[in-house]
N, C-alpha and C. Protein backbone atom coordinates (compact mmCIF):
# COMPACT_ATOMS: atom_id res chain seq x y z
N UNK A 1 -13.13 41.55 59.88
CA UNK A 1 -11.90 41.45 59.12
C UNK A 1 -12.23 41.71 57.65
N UNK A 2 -11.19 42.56 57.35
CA UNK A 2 -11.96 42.88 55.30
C UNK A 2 -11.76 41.73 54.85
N UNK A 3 -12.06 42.18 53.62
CA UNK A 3 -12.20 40.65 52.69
C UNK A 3 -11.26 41.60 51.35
N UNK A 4 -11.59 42.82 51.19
CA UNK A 4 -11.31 43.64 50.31
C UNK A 4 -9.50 43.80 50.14
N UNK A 5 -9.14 42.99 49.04
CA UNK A 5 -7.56 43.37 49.07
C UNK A 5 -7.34 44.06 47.31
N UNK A 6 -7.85 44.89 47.41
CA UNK A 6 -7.67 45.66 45.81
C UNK A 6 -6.88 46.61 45.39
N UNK A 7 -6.32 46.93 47.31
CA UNK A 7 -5.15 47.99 47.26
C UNK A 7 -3.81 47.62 48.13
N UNK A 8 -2.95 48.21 48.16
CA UNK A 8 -2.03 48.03 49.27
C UNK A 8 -2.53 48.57 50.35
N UNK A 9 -3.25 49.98 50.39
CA UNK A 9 -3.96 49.94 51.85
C UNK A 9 -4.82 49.04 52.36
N UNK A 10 -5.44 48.41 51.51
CA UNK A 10 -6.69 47.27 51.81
C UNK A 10 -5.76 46.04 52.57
N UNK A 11 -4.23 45.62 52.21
CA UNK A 11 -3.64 44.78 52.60
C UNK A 11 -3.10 45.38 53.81
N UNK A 12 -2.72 46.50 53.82
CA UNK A 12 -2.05 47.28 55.41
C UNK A 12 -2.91 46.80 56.47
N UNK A 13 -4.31 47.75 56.07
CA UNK A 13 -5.06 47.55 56.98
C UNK A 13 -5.47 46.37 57.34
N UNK A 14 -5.66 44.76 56.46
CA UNK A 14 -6.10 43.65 57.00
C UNK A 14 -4.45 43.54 58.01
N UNK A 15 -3.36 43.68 57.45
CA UNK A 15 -2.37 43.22 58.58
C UNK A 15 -2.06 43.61 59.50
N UNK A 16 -3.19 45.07 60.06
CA UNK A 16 -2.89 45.43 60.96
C UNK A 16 -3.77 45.19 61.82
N UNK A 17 -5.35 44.11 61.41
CA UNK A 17 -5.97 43.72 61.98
C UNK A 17 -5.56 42.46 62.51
N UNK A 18 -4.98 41.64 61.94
CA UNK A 18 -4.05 40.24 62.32
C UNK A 18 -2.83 40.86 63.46
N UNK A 19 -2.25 41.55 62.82
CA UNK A 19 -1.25 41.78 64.45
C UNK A 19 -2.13 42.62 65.87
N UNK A 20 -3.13 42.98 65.55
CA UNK A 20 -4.02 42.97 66.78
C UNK A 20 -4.78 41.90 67.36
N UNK A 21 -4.80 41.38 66.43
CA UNK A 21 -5.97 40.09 66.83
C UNK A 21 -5.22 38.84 67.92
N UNK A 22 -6.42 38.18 68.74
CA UNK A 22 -5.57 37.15 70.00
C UNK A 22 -5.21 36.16 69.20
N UNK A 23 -4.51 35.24 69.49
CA UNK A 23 -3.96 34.23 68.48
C UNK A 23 -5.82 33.37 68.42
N UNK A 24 -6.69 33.10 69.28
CA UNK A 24 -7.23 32.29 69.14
C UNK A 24 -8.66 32.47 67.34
N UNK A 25 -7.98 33.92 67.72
CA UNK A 25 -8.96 34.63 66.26
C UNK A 25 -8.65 34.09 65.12
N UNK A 26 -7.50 33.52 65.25
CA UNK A 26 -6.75 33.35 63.72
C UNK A 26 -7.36 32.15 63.29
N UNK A 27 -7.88 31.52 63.91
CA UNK A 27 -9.09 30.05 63.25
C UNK A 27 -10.33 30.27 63.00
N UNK A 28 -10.38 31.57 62.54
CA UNK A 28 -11.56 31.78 62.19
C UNK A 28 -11.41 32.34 60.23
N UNK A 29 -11.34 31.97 59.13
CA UNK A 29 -11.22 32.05 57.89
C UNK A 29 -10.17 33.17 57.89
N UNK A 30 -9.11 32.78 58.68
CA UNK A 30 -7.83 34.02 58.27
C UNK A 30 -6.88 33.09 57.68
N UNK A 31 -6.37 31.82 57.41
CA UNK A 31 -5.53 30.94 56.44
C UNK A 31 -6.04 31.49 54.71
N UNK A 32 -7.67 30.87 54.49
CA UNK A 32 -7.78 31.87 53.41
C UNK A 32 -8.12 33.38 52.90
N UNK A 33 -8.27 34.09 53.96
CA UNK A 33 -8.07 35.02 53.59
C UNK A 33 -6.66 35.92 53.44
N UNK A 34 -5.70 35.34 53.87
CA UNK A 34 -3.81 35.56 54.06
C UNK A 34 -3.75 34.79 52.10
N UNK A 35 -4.37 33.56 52.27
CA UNK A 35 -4.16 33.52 50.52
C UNK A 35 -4.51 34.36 49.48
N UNK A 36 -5.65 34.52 49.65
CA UNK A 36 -6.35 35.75 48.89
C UNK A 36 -5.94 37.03 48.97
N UNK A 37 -5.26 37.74 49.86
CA UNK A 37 -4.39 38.68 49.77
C UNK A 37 -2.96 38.84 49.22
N UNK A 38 -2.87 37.71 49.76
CA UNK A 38 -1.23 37.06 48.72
C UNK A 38 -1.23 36.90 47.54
N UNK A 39 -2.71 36.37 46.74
CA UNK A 39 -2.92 36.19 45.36
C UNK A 39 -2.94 37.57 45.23
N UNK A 40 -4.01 38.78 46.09
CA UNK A 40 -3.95 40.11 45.20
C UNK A 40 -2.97 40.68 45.06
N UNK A 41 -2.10 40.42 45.92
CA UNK A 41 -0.56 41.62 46.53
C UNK A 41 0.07 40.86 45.04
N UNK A 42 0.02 39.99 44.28
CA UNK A 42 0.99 39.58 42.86
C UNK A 42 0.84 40.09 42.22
N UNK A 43 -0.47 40.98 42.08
CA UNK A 43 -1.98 41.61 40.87
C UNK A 43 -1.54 42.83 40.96
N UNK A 44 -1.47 43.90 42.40
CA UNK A 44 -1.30 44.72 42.37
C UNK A 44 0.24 45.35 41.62
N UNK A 45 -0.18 46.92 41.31
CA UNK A 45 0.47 47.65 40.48
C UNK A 45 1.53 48.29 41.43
N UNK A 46 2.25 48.34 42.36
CA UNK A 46 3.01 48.87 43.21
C UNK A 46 4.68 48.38 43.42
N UNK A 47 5.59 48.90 43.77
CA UNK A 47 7.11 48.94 44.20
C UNK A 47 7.39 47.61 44.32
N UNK A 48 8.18 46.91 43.77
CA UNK A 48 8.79 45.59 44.25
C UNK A 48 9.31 45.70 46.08
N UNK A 49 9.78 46.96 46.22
CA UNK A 49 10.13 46.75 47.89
C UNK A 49 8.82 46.66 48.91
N UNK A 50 7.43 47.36 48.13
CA UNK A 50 6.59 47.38 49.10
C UNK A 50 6.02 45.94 48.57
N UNK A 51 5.76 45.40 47.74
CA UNK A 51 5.37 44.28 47.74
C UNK A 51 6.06 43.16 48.25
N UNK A 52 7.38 43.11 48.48
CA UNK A 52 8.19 42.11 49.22
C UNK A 52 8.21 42.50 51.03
N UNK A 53 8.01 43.93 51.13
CA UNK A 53 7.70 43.76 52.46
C UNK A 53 6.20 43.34 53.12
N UNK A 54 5.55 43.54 52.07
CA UNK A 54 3.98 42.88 52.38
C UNK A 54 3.73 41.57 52.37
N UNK A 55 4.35 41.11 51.67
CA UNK A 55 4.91 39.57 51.36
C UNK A 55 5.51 38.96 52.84
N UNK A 56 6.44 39.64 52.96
CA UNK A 56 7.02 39.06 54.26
C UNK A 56 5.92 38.85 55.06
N UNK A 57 5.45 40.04 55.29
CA UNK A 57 4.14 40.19 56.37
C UNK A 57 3.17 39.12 56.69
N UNK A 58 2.61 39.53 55.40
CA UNK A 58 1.58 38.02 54.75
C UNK A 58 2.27 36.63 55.33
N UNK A 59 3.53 36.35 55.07
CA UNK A 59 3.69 34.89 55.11
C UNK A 59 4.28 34.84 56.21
N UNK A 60 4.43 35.75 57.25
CA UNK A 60 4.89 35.66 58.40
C UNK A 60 3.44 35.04 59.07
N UNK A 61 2.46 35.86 59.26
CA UNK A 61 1.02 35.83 59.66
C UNK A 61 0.82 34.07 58.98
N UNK A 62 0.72 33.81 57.90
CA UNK A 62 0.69 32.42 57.35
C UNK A 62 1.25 31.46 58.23
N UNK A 63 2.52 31.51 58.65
CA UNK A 63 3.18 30.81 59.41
C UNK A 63 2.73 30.64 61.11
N UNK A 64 2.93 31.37 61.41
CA UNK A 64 2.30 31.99 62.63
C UNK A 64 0.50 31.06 62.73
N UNK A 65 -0.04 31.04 61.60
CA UNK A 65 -1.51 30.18 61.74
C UNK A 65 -0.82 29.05 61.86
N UNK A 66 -0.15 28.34 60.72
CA UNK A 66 -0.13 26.88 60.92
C UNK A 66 0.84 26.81 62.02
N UNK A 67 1.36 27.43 62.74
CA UNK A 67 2.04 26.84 64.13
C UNK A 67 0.95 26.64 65.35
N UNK A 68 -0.19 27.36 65.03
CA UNK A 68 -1.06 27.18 66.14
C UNK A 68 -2.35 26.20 65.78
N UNK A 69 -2.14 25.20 64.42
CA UNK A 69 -3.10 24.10 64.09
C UNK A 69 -2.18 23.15 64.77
């Protein structure tokens, strides 16, 4: 799983590793790494629509962990 969120592709691609992944993967350092992408996706220089749909994404996946603690 990257660690690397410096771009919006860097965030695509981690969320397209989370919607592949089995739910039991997601207890493995994906709570902070969904933060740390969320902190970069504020940083980055890009579209308010693509950042609110990445947003969604992000905190959908967020949610989705703490339903399965």
């Amino acid at each position: 799983m990257t660690n690397d969120f410096s771009s919006v592709n860097s965030i695509e691609a981690f969320l397209a590793e989370l919607d592949a992944a089995p739910y039991p993967f997601y207890q493995q350092d994906a709570a902070q790494k969904l933060l740390d992408a969320i902190a970069s996706l504020k940083t980055l220089s890009t579209s308010a629509d693509c950042k609110e749909r990445l947003m969604y994404r992000l905190q959908y996946h967020l949610v989705r962990l703490e339903q399965l603690q």
